[in-house]
Protein backbone atom coordinates (compact mmCIF):
# COMPACT_ATOMS: atom_id res chain seq x y z
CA UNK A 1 3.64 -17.56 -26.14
CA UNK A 2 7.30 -16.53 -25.89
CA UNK A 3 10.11 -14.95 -23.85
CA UNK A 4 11.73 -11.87 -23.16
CA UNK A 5 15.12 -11.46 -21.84
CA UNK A 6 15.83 -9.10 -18.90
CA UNK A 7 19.76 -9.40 -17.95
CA UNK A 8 20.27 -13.06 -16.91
CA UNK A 9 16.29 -13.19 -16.03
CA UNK A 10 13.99 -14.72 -18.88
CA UNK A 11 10.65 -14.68 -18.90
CA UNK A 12 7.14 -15.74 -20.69
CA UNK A 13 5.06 -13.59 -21.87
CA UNK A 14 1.91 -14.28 -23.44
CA UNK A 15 1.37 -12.64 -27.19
CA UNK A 16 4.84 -11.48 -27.37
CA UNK A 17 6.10 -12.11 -30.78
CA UNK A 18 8.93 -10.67 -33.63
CA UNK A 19 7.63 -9.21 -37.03
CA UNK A 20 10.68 -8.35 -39.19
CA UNK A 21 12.63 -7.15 -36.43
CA UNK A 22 9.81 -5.36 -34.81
CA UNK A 23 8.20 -6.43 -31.16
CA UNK A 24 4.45 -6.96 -31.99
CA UNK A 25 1.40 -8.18 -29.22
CA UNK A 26 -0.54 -11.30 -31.14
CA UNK A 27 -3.50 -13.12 -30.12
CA UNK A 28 -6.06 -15.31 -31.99
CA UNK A 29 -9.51 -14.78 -32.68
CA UNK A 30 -12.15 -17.40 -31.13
CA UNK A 31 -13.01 -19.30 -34.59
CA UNK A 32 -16.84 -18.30 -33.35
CA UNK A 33 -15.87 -14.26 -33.54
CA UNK A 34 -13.98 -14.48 -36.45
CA UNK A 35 -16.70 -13.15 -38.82
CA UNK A 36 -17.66 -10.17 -36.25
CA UNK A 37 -13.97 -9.28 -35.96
CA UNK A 38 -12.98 -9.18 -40.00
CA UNK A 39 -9.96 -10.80 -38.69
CA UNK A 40 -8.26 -13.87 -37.49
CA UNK A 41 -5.58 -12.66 -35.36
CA UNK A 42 -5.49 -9.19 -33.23
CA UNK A 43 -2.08 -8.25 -34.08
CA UNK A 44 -0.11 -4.72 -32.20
CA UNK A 45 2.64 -2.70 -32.34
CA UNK A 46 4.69 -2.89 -29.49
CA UNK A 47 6.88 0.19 -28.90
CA UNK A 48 9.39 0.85 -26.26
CA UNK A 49 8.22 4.31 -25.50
CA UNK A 50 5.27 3.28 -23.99
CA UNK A 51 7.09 1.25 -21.05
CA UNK A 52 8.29 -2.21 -20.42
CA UNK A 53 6.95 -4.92 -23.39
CA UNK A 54 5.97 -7.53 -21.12
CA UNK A 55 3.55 -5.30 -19.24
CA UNK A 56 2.30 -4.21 -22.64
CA UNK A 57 1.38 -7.39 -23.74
CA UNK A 58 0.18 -8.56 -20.60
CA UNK A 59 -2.55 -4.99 -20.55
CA UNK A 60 -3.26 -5.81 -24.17
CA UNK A 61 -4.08 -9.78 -23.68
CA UNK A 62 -6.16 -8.43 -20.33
CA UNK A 63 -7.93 -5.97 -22.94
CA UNK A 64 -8.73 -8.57 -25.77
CA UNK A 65 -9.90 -11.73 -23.50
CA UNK A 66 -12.25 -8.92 -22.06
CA UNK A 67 -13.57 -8.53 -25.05
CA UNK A 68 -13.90 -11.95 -26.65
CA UNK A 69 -15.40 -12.46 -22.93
CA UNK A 70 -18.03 -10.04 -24.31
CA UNK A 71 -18.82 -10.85 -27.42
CA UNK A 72 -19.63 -13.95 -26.09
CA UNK A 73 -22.17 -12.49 -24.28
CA UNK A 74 -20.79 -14.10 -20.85
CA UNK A 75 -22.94 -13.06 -17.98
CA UNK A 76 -20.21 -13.07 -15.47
CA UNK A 77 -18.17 -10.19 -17.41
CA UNK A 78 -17.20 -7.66 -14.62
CA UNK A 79 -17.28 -3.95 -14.96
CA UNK A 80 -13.81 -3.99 -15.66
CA UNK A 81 -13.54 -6.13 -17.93
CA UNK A 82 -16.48 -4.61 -19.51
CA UNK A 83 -14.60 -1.54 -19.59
CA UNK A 84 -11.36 -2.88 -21.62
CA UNK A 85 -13.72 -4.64 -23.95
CA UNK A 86 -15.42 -1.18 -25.04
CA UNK A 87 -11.40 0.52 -25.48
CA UNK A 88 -10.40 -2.70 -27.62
CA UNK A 89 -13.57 -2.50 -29.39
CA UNK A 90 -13.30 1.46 -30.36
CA UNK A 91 -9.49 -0.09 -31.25
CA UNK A 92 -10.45 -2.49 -33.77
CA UNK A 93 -12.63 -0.04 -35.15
CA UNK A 94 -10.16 1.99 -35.77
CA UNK A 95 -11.21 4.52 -32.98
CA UNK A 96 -9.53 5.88 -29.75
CA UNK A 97 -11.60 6.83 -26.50
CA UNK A 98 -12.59 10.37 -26.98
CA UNK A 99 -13.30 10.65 -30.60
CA UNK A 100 -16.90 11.23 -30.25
CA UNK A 101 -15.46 14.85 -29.04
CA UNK A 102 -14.47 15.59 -32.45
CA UNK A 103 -15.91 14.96 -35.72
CA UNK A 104 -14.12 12.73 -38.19
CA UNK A 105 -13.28 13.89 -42.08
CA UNK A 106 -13.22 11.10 -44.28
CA UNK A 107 -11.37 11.35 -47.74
CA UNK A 108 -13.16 9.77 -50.75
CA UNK A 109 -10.15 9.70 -52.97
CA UNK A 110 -11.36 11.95 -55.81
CA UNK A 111 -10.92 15.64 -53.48
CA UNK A 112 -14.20 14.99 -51.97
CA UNK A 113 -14.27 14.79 -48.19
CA UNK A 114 -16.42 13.74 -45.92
CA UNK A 115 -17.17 14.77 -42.04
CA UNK A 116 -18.97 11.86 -39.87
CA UNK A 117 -19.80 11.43 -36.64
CA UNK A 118 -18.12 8.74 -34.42
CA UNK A 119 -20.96 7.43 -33.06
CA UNK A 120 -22.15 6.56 -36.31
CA UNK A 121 -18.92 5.45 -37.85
CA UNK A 122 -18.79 3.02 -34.80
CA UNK A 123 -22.72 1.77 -35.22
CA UNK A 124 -21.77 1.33 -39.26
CA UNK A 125 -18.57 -0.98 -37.93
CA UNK A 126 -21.06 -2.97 -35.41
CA UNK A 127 -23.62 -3.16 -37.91
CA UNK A 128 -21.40 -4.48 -40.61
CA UNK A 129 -20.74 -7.28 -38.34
CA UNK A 130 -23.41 -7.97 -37.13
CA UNK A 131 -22.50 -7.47 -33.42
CA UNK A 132 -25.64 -7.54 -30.63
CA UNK A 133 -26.05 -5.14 -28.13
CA UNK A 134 -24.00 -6.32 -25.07
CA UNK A 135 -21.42 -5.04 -22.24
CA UNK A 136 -18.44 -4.02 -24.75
CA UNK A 137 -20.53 -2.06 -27.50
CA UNK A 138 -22.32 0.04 -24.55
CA UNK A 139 -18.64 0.47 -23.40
CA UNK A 140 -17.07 0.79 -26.47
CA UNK A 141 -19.92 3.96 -27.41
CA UNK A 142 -19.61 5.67 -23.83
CA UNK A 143 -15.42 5.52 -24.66
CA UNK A 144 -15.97 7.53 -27.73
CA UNK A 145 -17.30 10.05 -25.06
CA UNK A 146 -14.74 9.71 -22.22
CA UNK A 147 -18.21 9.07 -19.97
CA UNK A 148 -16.61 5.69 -19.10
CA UNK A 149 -16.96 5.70 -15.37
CA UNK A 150 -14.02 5.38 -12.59
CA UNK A 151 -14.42 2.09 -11.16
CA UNK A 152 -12.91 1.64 -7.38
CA UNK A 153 -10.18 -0.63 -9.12
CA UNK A 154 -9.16 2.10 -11.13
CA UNK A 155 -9.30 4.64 -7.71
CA UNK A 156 -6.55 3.24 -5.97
CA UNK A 157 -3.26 3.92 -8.28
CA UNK A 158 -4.61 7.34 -8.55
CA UNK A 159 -4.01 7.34 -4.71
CA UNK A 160 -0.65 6.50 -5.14
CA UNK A 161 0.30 8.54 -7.97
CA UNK A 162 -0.52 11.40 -5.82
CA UNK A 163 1.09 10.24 -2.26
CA UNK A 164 4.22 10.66 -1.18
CA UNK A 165 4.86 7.39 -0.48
CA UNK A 166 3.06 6.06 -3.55
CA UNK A 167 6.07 4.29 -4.56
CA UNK A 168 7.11 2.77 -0.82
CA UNK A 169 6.57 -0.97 -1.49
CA UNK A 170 5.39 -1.57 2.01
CA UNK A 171 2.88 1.25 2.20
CA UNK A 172 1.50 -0.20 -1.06
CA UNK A 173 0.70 -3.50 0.20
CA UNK A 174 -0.31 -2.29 3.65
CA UNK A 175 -2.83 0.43 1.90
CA UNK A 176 -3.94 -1.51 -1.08
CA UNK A 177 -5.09 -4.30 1.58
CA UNK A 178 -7.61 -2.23 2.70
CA UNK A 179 -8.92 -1.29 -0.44
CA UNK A 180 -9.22 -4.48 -1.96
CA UNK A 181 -11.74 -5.56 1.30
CA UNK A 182 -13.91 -2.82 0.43
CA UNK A 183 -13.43 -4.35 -3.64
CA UNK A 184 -14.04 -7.56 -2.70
CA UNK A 185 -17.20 -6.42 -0.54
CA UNK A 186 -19.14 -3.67 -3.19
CA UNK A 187 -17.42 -5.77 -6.40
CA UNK A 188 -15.47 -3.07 -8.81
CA UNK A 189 -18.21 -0.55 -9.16
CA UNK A 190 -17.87 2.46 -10.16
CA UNK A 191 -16.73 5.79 -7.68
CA UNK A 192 -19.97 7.54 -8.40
CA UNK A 193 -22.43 4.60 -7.49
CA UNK A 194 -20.53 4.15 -3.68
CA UNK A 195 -23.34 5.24 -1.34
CA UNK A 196 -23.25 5.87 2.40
CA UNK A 197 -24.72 2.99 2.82
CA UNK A 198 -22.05 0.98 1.41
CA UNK A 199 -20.11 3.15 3.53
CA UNK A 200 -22.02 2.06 6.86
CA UNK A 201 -22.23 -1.71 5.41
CA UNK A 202 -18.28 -2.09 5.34
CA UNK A 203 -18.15 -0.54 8.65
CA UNK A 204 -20.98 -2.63 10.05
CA UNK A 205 -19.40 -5.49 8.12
CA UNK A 206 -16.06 -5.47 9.18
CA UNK A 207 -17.20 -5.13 12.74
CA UNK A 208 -19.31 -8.11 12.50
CA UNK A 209 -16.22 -10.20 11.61
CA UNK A 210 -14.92 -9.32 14.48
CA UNK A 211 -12.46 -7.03 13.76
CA UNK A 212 -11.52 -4.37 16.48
CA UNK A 213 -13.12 -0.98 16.54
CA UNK A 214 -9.57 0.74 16.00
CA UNK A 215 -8.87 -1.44 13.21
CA UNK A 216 -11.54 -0.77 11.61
CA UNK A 217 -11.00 3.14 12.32
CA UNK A 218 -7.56 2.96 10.54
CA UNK A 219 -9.36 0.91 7.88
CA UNK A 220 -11.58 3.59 7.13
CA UNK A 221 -8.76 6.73 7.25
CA UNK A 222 -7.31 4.67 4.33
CA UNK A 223 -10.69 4.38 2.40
CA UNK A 224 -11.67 7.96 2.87
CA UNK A 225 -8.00 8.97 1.82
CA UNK A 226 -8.34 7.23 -1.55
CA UNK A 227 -11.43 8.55 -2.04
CA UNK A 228 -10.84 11.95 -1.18
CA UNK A 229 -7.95 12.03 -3.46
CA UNK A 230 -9.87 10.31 -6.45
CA UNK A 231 -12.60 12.84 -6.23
CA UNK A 232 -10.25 15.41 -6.28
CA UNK A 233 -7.61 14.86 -9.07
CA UNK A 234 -10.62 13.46 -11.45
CA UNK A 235 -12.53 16.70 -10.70
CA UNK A 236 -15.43 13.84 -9.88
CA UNK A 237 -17.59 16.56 -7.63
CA UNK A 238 -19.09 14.12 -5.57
CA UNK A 239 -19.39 13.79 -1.96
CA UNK A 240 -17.06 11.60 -0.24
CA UNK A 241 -19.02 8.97 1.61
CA UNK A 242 -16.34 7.61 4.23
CA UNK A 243 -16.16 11.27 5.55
CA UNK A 244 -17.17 11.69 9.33
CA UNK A 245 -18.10 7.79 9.18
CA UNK A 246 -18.25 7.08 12.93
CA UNK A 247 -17.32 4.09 14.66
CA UNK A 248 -18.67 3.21 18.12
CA UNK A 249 -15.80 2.24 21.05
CA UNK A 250 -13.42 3.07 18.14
CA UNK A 251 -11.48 4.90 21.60
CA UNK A 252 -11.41 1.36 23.44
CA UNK A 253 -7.89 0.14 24.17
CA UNK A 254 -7.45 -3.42 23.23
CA UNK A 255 -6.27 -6.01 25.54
CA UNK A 256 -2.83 -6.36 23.89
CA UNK A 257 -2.11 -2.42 25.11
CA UNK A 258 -1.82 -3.34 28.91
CA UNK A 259 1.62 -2.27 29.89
CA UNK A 260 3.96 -4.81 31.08
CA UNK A 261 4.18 -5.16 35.06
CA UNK A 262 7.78 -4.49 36.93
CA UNK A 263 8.11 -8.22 37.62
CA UNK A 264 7.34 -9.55 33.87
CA UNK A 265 9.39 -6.70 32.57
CA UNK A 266 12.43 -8.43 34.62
CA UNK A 267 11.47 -11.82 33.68
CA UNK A 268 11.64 -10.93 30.05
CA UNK A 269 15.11 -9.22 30.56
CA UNK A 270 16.26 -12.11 32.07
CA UNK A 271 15.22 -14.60 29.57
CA UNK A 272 16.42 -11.96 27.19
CA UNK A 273 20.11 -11.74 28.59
CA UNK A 274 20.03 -15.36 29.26
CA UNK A 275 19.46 -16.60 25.44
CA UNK A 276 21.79 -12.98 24.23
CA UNK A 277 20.98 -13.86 19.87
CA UNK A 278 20.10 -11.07 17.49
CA UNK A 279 16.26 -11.07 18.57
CA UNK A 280 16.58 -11.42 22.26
CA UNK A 281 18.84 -8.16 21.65
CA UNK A 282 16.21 -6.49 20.20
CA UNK A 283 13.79 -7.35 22.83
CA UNK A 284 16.15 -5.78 25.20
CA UNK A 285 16.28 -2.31 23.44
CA UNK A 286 12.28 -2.39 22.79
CA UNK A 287 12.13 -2.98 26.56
CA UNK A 288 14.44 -0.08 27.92
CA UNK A 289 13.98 2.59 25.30
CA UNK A 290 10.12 2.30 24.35
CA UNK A 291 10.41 2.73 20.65
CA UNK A 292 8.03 0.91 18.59
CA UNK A 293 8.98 -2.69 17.17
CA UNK A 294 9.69 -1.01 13.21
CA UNK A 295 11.73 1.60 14.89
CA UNK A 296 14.46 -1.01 16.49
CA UNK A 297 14.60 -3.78 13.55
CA UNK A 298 15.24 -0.86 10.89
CA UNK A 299 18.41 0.16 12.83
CA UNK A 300 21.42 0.91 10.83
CA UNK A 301 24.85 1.18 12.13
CA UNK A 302 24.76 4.88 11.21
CA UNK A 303 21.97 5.39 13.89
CA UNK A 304 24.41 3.89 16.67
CA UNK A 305 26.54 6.65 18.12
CA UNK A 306 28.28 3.95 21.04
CA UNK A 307 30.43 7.45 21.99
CA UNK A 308 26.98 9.02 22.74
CA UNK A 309 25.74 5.90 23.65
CA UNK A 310 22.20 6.64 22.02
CA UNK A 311 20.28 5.65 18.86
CA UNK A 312 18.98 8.11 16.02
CA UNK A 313 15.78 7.04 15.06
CA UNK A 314 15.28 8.81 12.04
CA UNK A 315 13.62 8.04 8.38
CA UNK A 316 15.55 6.12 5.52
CA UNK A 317 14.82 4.43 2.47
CA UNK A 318 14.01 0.89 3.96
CA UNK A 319 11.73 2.12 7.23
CA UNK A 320 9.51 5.49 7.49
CA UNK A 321 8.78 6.69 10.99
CA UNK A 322 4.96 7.00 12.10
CA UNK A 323 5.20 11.04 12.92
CA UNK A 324 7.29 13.83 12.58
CA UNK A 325 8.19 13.12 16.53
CA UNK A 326 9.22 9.40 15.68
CA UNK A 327 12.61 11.62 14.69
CA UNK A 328 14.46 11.50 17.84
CA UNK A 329 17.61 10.47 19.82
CA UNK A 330 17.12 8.09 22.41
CA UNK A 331 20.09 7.33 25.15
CA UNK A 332 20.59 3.73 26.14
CA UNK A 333 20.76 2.25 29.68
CA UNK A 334 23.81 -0.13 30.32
CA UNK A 335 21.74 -3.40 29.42
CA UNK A 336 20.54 -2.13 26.18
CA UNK A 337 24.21 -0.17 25.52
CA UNK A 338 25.93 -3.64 25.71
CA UNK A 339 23.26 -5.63 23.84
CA UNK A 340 23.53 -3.28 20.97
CA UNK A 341 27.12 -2.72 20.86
CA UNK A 342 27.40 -6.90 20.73
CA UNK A 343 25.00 -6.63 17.75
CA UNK A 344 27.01 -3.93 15.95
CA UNK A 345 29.85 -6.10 16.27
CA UNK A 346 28.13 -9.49 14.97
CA UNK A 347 26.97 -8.43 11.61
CA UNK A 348 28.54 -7.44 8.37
CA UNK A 349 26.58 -5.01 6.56
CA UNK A 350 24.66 -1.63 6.87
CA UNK A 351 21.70 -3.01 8.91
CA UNK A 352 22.05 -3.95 12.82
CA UNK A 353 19.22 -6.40 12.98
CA UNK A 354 19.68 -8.13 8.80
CA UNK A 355 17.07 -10.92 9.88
CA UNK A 356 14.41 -7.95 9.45
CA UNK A 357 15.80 -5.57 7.49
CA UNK A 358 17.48 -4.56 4.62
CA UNK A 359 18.04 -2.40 1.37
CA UNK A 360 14.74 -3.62 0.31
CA UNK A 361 12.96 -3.14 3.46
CA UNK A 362 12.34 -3.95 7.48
CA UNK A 363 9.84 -6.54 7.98
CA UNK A 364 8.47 -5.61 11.61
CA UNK A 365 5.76 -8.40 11.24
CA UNK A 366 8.21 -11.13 10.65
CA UNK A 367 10.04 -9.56 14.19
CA UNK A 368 6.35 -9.52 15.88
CA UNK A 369 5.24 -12.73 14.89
CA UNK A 370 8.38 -14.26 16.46
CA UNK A 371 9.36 -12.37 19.18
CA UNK A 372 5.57 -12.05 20.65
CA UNK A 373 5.37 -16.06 20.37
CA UNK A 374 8.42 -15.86 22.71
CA UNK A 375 7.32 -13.63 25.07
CA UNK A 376 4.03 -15.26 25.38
CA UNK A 377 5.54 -18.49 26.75
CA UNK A 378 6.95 -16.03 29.54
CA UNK A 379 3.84 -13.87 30.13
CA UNK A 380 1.01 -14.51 28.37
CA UNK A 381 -1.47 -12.26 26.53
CA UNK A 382 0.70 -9.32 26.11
CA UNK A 383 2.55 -8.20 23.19
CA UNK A 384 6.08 -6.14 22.30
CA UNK A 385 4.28 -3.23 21.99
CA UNK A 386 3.14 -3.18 25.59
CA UNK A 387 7.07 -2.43 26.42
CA UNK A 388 6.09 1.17 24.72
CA UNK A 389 3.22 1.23 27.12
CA UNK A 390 4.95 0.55 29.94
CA UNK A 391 7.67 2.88 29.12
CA UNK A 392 5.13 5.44 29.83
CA UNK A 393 4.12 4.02 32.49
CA UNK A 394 7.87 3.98 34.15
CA UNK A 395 8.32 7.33 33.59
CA UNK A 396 5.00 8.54 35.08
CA UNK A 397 5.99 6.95 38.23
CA UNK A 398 9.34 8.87 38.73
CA UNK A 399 7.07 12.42 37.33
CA UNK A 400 9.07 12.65 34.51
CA UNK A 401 8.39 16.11 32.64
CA UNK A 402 5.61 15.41 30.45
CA UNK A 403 7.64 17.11 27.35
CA UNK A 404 11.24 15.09 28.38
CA UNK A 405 9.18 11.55 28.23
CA UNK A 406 7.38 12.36 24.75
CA UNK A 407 11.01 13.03 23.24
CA UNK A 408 12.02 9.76 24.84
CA UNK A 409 9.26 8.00 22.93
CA UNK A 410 8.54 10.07 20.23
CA UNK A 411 4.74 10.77 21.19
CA UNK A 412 3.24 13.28 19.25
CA UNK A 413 2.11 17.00 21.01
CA UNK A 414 -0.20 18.20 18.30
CA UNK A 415 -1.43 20.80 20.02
CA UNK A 416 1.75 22.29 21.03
CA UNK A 417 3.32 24.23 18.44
CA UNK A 418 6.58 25.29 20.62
CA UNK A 419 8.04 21.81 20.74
CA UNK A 420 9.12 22.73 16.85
CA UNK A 421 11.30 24.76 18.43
CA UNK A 422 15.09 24.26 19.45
CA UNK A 423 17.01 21.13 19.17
CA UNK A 424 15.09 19.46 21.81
CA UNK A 425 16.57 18.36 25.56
CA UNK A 426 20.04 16.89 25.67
CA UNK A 427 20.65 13.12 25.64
CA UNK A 428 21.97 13.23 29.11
CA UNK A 429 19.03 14.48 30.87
CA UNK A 430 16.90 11.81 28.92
CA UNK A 431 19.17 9.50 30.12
CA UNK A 432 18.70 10.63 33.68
CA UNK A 433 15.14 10.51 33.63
CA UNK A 434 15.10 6.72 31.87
CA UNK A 435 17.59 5.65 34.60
CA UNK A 436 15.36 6.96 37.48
CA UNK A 437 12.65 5.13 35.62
CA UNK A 438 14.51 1.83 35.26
CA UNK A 439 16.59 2.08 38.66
CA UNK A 440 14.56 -0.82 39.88
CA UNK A 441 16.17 -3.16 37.12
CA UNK A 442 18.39 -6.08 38.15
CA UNK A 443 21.15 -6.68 35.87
């Protein structure tokens, strides 16, 4: 074990050691493997080229406990592991994965060559030392062929690799979530052995936990995206068993999507204006301009225009926006004008909410968690988001134009290819229509 120095950071890394100047990966043999091995210590070449040391030696120790995991014939090795034993084997053989592809020539020293096959170059090697059949030498012989399945772990950073918010940190987490339940469910198989009835058992499982029907909807978009895009940029030609998986009730609203009444809209305002901190502010603007919880908390002062008196909520580097709609200007009503401009002036930096948001991202849980636990001591059972509900709701009432009240809350018209075109309506007739829908209000 030793360190590595990044900038002022240092940190341990196991196997990491210097060799005459040179960075090298080190690990002992098991005394037990010893003989099979021909060699006491695995020792590697570290080189810079191939990315950050640390992450190389922490691959190559993953690789080479795998492997001593196999030769010790433990019955708990997973397919993964498996799978890095058979590369480090082919390694110490003096093979790379693919070589049974090509045939080997083998000098003799005296201008005689030889050509051999890899397969039985790599049988000689096991033979030699004596090495039983287990999970690493199957590996190790299906690695000379590149027939080494994809296992699911192995599906996902293709998914991000090809996404264009594969490197979004939040996406990551949100996305790879999903996939590990279906991991943790099936255990790291490989692509090709997922059935539909694996398919219809995480469904059926997840629902069975009591999970809503519309979770486990999006839950499924996510695993059929990853598959879809494994199958496609491994060539895999197989079908893709999350396709058309349906999901019964998946169209039932939950209980936390019932709008907020007049009178429990007021009382929140109320309590809101009362208290006047950074996330009572925020519930003001969620209640009088129906954006969604991520949209308000990942404010920056360049989306406050207090000439215009309106908000541009648009897509940066620290918050994405659901749909290409989410991209709007919204006006604000007096209440959430003042609230906002009182904000602006409270805080230093770039972001107008900094408990939630920042260069490194907007945490619209953290907001939820806190601000729903609030409101729930007012009115219970309802949530933040049923402000965007009753938004709608508002502006129904007063027959706001169907197209004016989807710019106000940035709902999607899919089937309407026309509202692609222009610059959209002006702020001041939004902010017409959300005052006739808010007229009610007490200040």
């Amino acid at each position: 074990m030793s360190t590595l120095q990044f900038g002022s950071i240092t940190i341990i890394v196991n196997g990491y050691t210097i060799n005459n100047g040179l960075p090298y990966f080190q690990k002992a043999v098991p005394l037990a493997l010893r003989s099979r091995c021909g060699k006491a210590t695995i020792k590697v070449r570290l080189h810079e080229h191939n990315g950050n040391l640390a992450l190389q030696c922490h691959r190559l120790d993953k690789k080479y406990s795998a492997l001593f995991r196999a030769m010790k014939e433990d019955s708990t090795i997973t397919p993964t592991e498996a799978k890095l034993s058979g590369v480090a084997l082919l390694e110490m053989a003096g093979m790379r994965p693919g070589d049974g592809l090509n045939d080997h020539v083998t000098s003799h020293g005296n201008g005689r060559t030889e050509t051999l096959n890899a397969a039985d170059l790599l049988h000689d090697f096991l033979s030699e030392r004596d090495y039983e059949p287990s999970a690493a030498t199957t590996a190790a012989f299906a690695a000379l062929n590149n027939t080494l399945p994809v296992l699911l772990s192995e599906a996902f950073p293709i998914y991000l690799d090809n996404h264009s918010k594969g490197s979004d940190k939040k996406f990551i987490e949100a996305q790879r979530q999903h996939w590990n339940k279906l991991v943790d469910l099936l255990g790291d198989v490989p692509i090709k052995a997922v059935s539909r009835l694996d398919a219809k058992k995480y469904r059926d499982h997840r629902l069975a936990s009591g999970v809503a029907p519309s979770t486990v909807k999006r839950e499924i978009n996510v695993l059929r995206a990853v598959f879809a895009k494994a199958i496609r940029e491994l060539s895999l030609g197989i079908p893709n068993e999350f396709a058309g998986l349906e999901i019964k009730l998946s169209n039932r609203n939950s209980k936390n999507r019932i709008p907020y009444a007049k009178d429990e809209i007021q009382l929140l305002v109320t309590e809101a204006l009362r208290l006047d901190d950074e996330q009572r502010r925020i519930v003001l603007l969620l209640a009088l301009t129906g954006a969604r919880l991520a949209e308000i908390v990942g404010l920056r002062g360049d989306d406050f225009d207090p000439v215009a008196r309106s908000i541009h909520i648009r897509e940066h580097s620290s918050r994405s926006v659901k749909t290409e709609q989410s991209n709007r200007v919204v006006p604000l009503l007096e209440l959430a004008f003042e609230a906002l401009t009182k904000q602006a002036n409270a805080v230093m930096g770039d972001y107008l909410f900094p408990s939630y948001a920042s260069s490194e991202g907007t945490n619209a849980d953290s907001a939820s968690a806190t601000l729903n636990k609030w409101a729930k001591k007012h009115v219970e059972g309802k949530s933040m988001h049923c402000f965007r509900h009753a938004m709608r709701d508002q502006l129904r009432a007063v027959m706001c134009p169907e197209s004016v009240a989807k710019e106000i809350g940035g709902w999607s018209s899919s089937h309407d290819v026309s509202v692609h075109y222009g610059q959209g309506y002006p702020v001041e007739l939004k902010l017409e229509w959300l005052g006739k829908a808010y007229d009610w209000l007490e200040k």
